[in-house]
Protein backbone atom coordinates (compact mmCIF):
# COMPACT_ATOMS: atom_id res chain seq x y z
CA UNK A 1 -57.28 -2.19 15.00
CA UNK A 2 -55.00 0.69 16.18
CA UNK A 3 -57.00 1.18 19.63
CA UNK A 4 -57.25 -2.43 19.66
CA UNK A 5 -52.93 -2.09 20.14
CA UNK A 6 -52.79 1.15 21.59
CA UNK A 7 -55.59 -0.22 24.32
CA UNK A 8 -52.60 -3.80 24.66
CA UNK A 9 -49.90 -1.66 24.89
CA UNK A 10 -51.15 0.79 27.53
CA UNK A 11 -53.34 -0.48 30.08
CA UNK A 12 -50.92 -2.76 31.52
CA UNK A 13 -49.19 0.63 32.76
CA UNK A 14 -52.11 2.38 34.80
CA UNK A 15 -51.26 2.39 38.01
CA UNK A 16 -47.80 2.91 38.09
CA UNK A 17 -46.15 6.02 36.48
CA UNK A 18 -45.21 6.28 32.81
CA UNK A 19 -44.67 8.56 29.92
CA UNK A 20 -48.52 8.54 29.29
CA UNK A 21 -49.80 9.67 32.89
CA UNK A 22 -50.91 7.57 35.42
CA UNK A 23 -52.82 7.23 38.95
CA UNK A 24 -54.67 4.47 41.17
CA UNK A 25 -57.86 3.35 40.01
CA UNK A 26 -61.34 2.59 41.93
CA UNK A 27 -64.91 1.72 41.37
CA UNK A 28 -67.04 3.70 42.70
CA UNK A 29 -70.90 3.64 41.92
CA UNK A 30 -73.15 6.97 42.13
CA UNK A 31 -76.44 5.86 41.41
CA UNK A 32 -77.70 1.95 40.47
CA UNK A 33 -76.01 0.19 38.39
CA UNK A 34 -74.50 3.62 37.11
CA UNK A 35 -70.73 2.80 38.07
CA UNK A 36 -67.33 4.29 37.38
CA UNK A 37 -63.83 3.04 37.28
CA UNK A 38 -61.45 6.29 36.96
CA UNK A 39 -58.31 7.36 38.26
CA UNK A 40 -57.88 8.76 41.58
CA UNK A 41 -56.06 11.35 41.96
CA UNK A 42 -53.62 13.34 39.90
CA UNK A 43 -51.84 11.98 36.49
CA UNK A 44 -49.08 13.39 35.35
CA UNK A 45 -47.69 14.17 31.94
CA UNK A 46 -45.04 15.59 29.75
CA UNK A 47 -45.67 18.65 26.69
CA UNK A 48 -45.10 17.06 23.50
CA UNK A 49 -45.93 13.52 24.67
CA UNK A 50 -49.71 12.48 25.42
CA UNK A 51 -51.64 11.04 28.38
CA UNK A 52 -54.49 8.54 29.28
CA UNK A 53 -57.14 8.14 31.31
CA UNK A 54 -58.00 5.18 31.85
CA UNK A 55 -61.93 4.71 32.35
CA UNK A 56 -64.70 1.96 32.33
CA UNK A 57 -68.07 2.11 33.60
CA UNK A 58 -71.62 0.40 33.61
CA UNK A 59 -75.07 1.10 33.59
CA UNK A 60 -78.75 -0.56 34.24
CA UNK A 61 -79.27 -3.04 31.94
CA UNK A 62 -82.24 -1.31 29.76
CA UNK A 63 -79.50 1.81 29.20
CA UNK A 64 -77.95 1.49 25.99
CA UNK A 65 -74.29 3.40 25.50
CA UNK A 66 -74.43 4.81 21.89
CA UNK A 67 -72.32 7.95 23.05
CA UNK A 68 -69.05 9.45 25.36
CA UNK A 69 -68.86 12.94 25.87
CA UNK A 70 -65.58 13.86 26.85
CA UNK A 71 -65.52 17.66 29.28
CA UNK A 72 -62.63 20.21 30.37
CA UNK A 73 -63.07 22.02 33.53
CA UNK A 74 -60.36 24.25 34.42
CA UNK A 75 -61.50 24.09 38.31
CA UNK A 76 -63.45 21.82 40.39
CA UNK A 77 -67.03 22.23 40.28
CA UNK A 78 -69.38 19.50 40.38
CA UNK A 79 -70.44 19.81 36.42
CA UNK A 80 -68.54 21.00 33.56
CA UNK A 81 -70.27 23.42 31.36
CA UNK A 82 -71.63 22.63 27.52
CA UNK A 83 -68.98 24.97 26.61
CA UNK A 84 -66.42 22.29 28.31
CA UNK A 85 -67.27 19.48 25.36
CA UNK A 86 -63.31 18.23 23.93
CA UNK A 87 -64.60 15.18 22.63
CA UNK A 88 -67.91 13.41 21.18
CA UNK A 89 -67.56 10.08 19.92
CA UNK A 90 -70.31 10.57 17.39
CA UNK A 91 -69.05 13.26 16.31
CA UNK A 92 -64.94 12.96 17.40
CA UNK A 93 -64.08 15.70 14.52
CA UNK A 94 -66.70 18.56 15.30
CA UNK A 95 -64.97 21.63 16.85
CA UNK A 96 -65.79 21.49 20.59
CA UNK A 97 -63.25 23.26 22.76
CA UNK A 98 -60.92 25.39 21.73
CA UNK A 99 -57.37 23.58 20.79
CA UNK A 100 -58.37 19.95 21.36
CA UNK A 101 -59.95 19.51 18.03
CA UNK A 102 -58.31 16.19 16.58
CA UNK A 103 -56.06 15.17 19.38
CA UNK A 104 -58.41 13.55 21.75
CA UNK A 105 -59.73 10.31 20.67
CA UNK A 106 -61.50 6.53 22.43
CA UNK A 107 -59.00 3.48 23.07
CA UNK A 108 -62.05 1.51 22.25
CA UNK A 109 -64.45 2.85 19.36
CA UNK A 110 -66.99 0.49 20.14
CA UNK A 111 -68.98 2.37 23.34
CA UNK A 112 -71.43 -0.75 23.73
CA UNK A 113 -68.05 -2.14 25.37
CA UNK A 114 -68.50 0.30 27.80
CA UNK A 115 -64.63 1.50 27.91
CA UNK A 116 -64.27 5.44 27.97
CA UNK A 117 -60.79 5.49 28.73
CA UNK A 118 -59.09 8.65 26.01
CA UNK A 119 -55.99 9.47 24.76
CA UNK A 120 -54.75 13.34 24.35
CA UNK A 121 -51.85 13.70 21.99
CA UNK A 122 -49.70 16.88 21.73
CA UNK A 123 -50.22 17.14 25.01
CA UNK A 124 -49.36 20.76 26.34
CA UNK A 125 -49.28 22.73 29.43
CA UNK A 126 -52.81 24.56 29.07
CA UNK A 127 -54.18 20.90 28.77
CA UNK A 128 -53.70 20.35 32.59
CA UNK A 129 -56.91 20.98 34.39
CA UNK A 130 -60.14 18.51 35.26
CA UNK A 131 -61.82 15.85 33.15
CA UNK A 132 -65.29 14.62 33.29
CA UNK A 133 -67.16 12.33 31.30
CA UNK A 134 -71.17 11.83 30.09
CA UNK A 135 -72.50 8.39 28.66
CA UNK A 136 -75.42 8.78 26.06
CA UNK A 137 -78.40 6.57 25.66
CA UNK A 138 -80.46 7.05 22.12
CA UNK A 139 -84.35 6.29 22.71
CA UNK A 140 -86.82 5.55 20.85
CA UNK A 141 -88.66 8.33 18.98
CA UNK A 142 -84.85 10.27 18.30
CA UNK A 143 -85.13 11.06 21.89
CA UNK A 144 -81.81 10.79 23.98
CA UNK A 145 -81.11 10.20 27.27
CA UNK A 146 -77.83 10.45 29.48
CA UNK A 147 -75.88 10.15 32.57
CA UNK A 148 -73.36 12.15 34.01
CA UNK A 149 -70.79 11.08 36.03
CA UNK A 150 -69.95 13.40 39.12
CA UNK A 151 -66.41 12.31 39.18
CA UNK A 152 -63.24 13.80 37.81
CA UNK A 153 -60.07 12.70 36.53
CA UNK A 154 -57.28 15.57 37.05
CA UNK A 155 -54.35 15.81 34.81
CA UNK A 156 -50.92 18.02 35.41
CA UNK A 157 -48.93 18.75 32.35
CA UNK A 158 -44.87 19.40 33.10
CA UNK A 159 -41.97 20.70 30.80
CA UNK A 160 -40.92 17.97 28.97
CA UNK A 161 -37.45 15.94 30.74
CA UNK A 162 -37.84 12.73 28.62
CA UNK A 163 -34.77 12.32 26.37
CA UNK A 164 -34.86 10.38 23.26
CA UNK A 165 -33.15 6.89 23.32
CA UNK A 166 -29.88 6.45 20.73
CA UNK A 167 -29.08 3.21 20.23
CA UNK A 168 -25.30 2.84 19.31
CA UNK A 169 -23.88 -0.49 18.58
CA UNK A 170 -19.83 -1.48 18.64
CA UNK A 171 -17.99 1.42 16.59
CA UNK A 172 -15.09 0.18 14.27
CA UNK A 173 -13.12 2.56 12.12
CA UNK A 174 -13.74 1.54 8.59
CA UNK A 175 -16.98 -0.96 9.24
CA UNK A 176 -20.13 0.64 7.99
CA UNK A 177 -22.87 0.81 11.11
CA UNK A 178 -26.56 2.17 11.88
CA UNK A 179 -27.48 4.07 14.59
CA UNK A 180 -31.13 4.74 16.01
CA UNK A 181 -32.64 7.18 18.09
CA UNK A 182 -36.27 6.90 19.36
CA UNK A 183 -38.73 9.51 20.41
CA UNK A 184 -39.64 9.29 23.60
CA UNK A 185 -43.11 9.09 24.51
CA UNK A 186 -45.48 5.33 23.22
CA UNK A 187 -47.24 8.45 21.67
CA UNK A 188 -46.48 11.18 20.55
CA UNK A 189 -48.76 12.47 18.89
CA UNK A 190 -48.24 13.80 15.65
CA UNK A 191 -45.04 12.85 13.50
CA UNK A 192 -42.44 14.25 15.49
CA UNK A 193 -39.11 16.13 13.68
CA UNK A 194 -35.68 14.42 14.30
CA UNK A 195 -32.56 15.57 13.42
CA UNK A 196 -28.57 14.47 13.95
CA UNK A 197 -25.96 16.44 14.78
CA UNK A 198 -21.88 16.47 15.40
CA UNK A 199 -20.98 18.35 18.48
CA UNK A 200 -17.38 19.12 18.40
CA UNK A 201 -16.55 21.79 20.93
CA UNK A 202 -18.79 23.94 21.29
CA UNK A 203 -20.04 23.89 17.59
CA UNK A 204 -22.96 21.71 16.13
CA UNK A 205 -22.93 20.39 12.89
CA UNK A 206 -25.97 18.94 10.94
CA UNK A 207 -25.65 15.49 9.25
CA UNK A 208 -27.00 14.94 6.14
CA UNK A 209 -27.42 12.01 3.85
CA UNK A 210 -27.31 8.47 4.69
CA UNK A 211 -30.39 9.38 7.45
CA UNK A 212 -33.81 7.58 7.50
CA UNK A 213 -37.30 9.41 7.45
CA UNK A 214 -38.81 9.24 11.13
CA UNK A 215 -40.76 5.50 11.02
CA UNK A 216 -43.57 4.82 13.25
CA UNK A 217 -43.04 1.26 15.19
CA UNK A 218 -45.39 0.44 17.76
CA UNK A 219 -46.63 3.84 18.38
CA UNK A 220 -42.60 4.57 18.70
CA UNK A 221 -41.42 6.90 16.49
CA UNK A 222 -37.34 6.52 15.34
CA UNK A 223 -34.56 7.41 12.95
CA UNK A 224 -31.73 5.86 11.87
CA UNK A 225 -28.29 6.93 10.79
CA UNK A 226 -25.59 5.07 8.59
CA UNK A 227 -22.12 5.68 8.95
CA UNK A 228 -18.27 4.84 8.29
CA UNK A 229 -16.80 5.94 11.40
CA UNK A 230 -13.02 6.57 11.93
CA UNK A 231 -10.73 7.18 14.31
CA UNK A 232 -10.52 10.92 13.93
CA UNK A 233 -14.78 10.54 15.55
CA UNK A 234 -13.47 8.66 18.60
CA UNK A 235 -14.32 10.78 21.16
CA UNK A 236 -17.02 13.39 19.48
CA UNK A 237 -20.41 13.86 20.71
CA UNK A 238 -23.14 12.60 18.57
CA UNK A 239 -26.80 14.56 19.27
CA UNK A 240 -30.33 13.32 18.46
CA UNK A 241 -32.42 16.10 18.65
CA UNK A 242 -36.45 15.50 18.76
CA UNK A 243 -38.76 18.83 17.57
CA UNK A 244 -42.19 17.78 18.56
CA UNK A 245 -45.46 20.23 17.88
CA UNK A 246 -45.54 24.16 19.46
CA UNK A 247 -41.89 24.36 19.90
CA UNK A 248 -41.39 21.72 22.72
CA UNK A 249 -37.89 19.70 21.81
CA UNK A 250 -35.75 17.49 23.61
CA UNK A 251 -32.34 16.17 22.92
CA UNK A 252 -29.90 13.10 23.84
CA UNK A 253 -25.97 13.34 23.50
CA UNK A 254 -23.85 10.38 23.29
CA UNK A 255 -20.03 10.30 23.15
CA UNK A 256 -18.87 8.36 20.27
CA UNK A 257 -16.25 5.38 21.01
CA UNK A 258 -14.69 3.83 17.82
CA UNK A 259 -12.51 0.95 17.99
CA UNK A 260 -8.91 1.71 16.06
CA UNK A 261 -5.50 1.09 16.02
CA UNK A 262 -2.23 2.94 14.32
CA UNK A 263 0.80 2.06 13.54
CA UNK A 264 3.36 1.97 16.18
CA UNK A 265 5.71 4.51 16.33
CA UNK A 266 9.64 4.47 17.46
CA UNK A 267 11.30 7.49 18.99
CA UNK A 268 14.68 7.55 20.29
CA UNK A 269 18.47 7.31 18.88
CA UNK A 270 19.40 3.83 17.45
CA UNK A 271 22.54 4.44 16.62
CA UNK A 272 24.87 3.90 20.07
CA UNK A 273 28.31 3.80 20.55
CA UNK A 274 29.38 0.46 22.07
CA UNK A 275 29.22 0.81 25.78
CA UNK A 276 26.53 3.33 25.66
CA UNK A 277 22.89 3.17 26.87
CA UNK A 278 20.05 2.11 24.00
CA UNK A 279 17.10 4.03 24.98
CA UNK A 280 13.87 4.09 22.57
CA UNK A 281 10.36 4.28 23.00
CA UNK A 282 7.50 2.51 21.24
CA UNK A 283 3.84 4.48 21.35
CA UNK A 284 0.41 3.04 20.04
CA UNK A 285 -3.11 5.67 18.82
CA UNK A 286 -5.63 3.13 19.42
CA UNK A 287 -8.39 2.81 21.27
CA UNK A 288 -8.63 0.48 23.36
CA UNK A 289 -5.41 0.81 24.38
CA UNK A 290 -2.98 -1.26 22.74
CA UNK A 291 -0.72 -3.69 24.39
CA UNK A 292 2.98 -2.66 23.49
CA UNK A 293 5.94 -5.26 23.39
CA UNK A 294 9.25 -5.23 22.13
CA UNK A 295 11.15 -8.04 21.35
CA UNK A 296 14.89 -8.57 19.29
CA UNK A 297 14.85 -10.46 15.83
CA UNK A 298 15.85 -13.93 15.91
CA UNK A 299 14.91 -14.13 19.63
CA UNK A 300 11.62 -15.38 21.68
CA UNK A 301 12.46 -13.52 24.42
CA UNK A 302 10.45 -10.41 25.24
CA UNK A 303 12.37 -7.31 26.51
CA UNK A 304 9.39 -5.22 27.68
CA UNK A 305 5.48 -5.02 27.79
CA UNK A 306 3.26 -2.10 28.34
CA UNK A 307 -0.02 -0.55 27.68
CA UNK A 308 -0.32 2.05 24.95
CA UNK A 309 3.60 3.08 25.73
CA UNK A 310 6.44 1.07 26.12
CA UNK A 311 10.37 2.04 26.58
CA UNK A 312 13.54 -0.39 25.63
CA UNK A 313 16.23 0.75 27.63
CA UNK A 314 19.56 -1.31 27.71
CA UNK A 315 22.23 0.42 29.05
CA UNK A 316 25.74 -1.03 28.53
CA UNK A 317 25.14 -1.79 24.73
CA UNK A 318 27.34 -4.99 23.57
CA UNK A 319 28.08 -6.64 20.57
CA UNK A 320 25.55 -9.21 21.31
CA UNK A 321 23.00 -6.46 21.68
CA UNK A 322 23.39 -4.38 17.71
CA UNK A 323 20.74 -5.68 15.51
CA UNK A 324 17.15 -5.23 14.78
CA UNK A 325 14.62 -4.77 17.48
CA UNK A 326 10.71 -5.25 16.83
CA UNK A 327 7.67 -3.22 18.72
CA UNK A 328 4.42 -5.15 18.51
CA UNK A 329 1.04 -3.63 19.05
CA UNK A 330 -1.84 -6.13 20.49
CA UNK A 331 -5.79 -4.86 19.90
CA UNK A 332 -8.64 -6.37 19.86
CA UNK A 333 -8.83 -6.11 16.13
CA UNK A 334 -5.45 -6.44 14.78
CA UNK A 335 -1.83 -6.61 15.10
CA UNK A 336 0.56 -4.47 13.89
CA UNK A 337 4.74 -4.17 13.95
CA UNK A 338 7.25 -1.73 14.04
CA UNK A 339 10.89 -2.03 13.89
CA UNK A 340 14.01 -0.09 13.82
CA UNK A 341 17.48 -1.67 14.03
CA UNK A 342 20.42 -0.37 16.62
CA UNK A 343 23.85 0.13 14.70
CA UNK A 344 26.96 0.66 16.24
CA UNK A 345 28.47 4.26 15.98
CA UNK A 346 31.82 4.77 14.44
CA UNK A 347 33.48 8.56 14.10
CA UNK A 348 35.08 10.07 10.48
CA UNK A 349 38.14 8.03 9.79
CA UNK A 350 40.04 9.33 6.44
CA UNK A 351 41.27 6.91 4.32
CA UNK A 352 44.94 6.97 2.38
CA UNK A 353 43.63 7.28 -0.97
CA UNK A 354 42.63 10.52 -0.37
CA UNK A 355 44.77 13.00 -2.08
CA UNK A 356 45.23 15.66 -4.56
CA UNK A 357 46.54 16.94 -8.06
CA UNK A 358 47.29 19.71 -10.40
CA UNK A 359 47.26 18.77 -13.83
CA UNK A 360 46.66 22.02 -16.45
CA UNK A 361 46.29 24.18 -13.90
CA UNK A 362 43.29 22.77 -12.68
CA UNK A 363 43.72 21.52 -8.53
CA UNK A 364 41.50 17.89 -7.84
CA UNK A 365 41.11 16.91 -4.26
CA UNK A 366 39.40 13.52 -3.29
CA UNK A 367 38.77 12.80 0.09
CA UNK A 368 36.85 9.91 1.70
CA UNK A 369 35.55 9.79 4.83
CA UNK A 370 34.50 6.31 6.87
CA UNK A 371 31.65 6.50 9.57
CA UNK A 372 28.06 5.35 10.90
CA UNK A 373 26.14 7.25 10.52
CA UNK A 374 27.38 8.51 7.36
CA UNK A 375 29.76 11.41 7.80
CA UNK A 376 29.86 15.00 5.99
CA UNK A 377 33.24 16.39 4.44
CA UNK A 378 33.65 20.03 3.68
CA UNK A 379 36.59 21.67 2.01
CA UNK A 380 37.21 25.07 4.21
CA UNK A 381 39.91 26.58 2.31
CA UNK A 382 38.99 25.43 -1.42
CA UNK A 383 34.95 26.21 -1.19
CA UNK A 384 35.74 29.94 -1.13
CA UNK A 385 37.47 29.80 -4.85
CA UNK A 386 34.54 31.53 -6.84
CA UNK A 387 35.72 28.62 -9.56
CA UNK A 388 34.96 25.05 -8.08
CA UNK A 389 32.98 22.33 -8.45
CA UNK A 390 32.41 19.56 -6.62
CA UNK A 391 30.67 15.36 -6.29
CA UNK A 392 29.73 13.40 -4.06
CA UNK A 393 28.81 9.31 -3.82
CA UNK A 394 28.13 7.19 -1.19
CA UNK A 395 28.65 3.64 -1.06
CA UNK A 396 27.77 1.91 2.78
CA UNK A 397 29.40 3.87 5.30
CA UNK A 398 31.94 5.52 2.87
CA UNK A 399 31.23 9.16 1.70
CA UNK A 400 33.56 9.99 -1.36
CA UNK A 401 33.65 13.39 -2.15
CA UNK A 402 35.84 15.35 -4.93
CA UNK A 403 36.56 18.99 -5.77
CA UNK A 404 38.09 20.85 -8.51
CA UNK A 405 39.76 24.58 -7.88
CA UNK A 406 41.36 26.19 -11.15
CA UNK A 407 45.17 27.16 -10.21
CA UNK A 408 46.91 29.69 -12.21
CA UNK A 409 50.98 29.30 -11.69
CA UNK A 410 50.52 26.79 -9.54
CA UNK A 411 49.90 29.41 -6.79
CA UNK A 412 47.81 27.37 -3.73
CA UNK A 413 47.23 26.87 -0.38
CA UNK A 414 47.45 23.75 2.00
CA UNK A 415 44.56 21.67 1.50
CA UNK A 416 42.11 20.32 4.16
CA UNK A 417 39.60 17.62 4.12
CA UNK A 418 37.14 17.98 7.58
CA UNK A 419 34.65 15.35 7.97
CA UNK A 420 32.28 14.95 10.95
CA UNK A 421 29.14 13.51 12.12
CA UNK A 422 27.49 13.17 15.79
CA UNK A 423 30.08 11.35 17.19
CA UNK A 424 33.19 12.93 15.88
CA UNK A 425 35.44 15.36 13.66
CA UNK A 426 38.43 14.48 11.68
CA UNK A 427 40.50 16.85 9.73
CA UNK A 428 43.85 15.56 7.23
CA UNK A 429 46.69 17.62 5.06
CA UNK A 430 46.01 15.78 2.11
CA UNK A 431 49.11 15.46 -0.13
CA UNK A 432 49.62 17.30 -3.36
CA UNK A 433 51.14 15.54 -6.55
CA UNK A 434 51.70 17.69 -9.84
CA UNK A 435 51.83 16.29 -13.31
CA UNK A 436 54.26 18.38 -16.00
CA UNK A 437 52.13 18.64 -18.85
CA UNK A 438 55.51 18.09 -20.85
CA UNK A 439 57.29 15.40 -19.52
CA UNK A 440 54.67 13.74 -17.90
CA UNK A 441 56.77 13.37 -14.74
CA UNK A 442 54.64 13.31 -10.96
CA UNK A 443 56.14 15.15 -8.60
CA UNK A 444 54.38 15.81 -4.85
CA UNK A 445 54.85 18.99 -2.99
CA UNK A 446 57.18 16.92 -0.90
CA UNK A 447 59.41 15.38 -2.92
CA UNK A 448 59.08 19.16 -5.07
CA UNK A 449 60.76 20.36 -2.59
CA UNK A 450 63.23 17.49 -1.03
CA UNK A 451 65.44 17.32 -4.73
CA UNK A 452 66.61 20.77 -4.95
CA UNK A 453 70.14 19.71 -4.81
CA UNK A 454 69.70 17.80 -7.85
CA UNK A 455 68.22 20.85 -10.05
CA UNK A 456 71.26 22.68 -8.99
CA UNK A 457 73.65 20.16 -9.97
CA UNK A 458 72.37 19.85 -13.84
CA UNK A 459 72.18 23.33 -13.76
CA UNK A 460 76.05 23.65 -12.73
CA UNK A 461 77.01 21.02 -15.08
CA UNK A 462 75.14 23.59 -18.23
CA UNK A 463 76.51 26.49 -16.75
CA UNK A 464 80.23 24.80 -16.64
CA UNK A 465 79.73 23.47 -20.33
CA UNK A 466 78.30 26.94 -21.61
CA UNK A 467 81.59 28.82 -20.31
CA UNK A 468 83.41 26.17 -22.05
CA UNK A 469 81.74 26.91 -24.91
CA UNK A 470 82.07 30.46 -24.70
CA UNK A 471 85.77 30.28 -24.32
CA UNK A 472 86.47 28.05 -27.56
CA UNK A 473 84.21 30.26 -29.50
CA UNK A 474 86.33 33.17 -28.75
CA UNK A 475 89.50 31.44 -29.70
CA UNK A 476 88.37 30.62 -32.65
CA UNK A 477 86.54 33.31 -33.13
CA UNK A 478 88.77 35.28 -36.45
CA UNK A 479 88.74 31.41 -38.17
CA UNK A 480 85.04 31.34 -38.62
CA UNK A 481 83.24 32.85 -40.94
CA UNK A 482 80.33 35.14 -40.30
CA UNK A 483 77.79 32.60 -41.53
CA UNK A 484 79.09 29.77 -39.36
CA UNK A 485 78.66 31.81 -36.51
CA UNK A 486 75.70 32.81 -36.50
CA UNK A 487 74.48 28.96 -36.98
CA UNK A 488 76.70 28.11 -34.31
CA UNK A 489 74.88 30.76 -32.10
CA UNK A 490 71.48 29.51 -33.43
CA UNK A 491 72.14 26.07 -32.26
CA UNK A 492 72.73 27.34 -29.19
CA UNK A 493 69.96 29.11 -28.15
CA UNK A 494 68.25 26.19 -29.01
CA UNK A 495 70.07 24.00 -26.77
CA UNK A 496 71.20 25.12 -23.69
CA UNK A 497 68.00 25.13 -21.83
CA UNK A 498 65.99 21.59 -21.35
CA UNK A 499 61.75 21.87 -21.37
CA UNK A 500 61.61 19.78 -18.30
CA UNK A 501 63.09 22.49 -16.11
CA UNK A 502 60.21 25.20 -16.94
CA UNK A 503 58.05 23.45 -14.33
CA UNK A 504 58.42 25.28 -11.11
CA UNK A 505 57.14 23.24 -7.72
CA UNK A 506 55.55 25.20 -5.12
CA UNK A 507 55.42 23.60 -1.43
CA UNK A 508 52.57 23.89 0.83
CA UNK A 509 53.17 25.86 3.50
């Protein structure tokens, strides 16, 4: 049954050049009925791969075939020698020749059909040279009889150029896929080696697992390899390498192509000040390339399309154009959205309620700062205190940020609150108020300082009262007795100063 398909699949090719060796056929007929049909001229082959030649002939009717006797002549003379034998078909596994022993075998079996065409597998280049063929006749008596025929059949053996054939279906990242690679040669032979590779570079990686045996399929031989590709394979080289008998290999390379798609990505400032220029830029990894549109929310119109890039550029930014802007990526596979949202800029702004007190010698400053995007606020004259501390919340587009310096005598500085961002700087005296821990009166350092006349005048009105005082006491001074006295002086000392005047109020300067 096998050179029943071998014999279908291959003479349909002779004549006409193919990976098995070919050349014009004609009948010629050298004596009687004796008759040959065998290529004409040279047939060429490939090492590694085999060849056939193609031959029929007949005889006179009372010869019987029971034998072909296959010869190798490595130059043209009329007759091969014995020593020539490659092949017997009574005896196809005896050792004839040197180095043809089990690759040279009928197409047909049955000789009484009178077909001699052979096949040579593992062909190499030694094998080229000139083939002749002898047709035995068994007699009665165990006495044999045979023919020769006088003409030759030539055959050339090259290096091998045949690549294999890899078969690679539609790549797409994450979908599971098989792909084949086939020998090349409709026979070659013995069970040829194949192996996969990764060529990145310069560098060649084996691939293991996941890879089938080599499988025999109408005299093809073929391997196949499963995969998950992704996107980071797009554009590697996969390499099917074939190792066929005495070192003779050949190779195909195939850049991979895998079918992805990324999420878009948006460069660019979004944050404009009104009458400035919007400029961002939308950019797609896929392959194919994506097409890139943008588009505002809440509208149908679209601002821009591109492929794999796109830029949204509007230059005299409006009211009308602050708000949320999409990109859209369109691939073959999927869809996918970006979108980022343009925001007016505003610089620091300071509100009033920022301000500061001293309460037990402890100094609190909280300033807060308006502003898009959100602003920072330093403190440059309290931060170098080696005592401080200081919070920070954010609510919106309102930083709030508070600091605590410990104060001894109420001995300070001016204090600054500096907040900035891209578009701006801002910087603010913030006022000072200090709480007496005694009387729990406010004072600021402005008012502090603007009521100085009114310190004095309590002060003149004690000083006026104590002379008074003074005077009467001396008067009366040989009426009292010692004892009164000194209670009178005790009460005194007790009264003539008031706690609320030990606070002293430093300005800022």
């Amino acid at each position: 049954m096998f050179v029943l398909i071998v014999a279908a699949l291959l003479f349909p090719v002779w004549g006409s050049t193919s990976d098995l060796g070919s050349s014009a056929e004609e009948k010629i007929c050298q004596f009687r009925n004796f008759c040959t049909t065998l290529s004409e001229g040279e047939i060429t082959a490939e090492a590694g791969l085999c060849v056939v030649i193609p031959c029929s002939f007949t005889t006179d009717s009372d010869f019987t075939a029971t034998n072909i006797v296959w010869y190798k002549c490595e130059e043209p003379k009329t007759r091969c020698d014995p020593s020539d034998v490659i092949f017997s078909s009574t005896e196809p596994n005896n050792g004839f020749k040197s180095g043809f022993e089990g690759r040279v075998s009928l197409l047909e079996s049955d000789v009484r059909k009178k077909n001699c065409s052979i096949i040579i597998k593992d062909l190499r280049k030694s094998d080229s040279g000139f083939y002749q063929f002898r047709v035995v006749s068994t007699k009665p008596a165990g006495t044999t009889n045979g023919f020769r025929f006088d003409r030759k059949a030539t055959i050339s053996v090259k290096d091998l150029t045949q690549k294999p054939t890899v078969t690679i279906p539609s790549l797409t990242e994450g979908q599971k896929t098989t792909l084949s690679c086939t020998a090349p040669g409709l026979c070659s032979g013995s069970v040829p080696e194949i192996t996969w590779m990764w060529r990145e570079g310069e560098n060649d990686s084996h691939i293991t697992g996941n890879i089938s045996a080599v499988k025999t399929d109408n005299l093809r031989h073929s391997s196949t390899l499963t995969l998950t590709p992704s996107a980071k394979r797009h554009g590697t080289e996969i390499t099917c390498k074939v190792n066929f008998k005495n070192s003779i290999s050949t190779e195909k390379t195939e850049t991979l192509k895998v079918t992805y798609v990324k999420d878009p990505v948006i460069t660019g400032k979004s944050v404009v000040r009104e009458g400035g220029a919007l400029n961002l830029n939308c950019s797609v990894d896929s392959f194919p390339p994506s097409v890139v549109t943008w588009t505002k929310l809440s509208s149908n119109k679209t601002l821009n399309t591109e492929t794999g890039t796109a830029e949204l550029i509007i230059s005299n930014m409006t009211a009308e154009d602050f708000g949320k802007y999409i990109c859209t990526a369109t691939q073959q596979i999927t869809n996918l959205t970006s979108h980022t949202e343009a925001k007016a800029a505003m610089k620091p702004r300071i509100l009033n309620s920022s301000a500061c007190e001293v309460q037990s010698e402890v100094l609190t400053c909280v300033c807060i700062s308006q502003a898009f995007p959100l602003p920072t606020i330093e403190w440059p004259l309290l931060e170098n205190h080696s005592q401080h501390s200081c919070t920070s919340s954010v609510s919106k587009n309102l930083l709030n940020t508070s600091i605590s310096v410990s104060v001894k005598d109420h001995n300070f500085g001016p204090v600054v609150c500096v907040s900035k961002n891209n578009f701006g700087e801002v910087r603010e005296n913030l006022t000072v108020i200090i709480r007496n821990e005694f009387t729990k009166q406010e004072d600021s350092n402005g008012p502090c300082a603007v009521l100085p006349w009114a310190v004095a005048a309590v002060s003149l009105l004690v000083n006026v009262a104590c002379v008074i005082c003074v005077v009467f006491l001396w008067t009366k001074r040989k009426a009292v007795k010692p004892n009164q006295e000194d209670r009178t002086y005790m009460s005194l000392r007790k009264t003539d100063r008031s706690p609320e005047y030990d606070v002293i109020c430093q300005p800022l300067n």
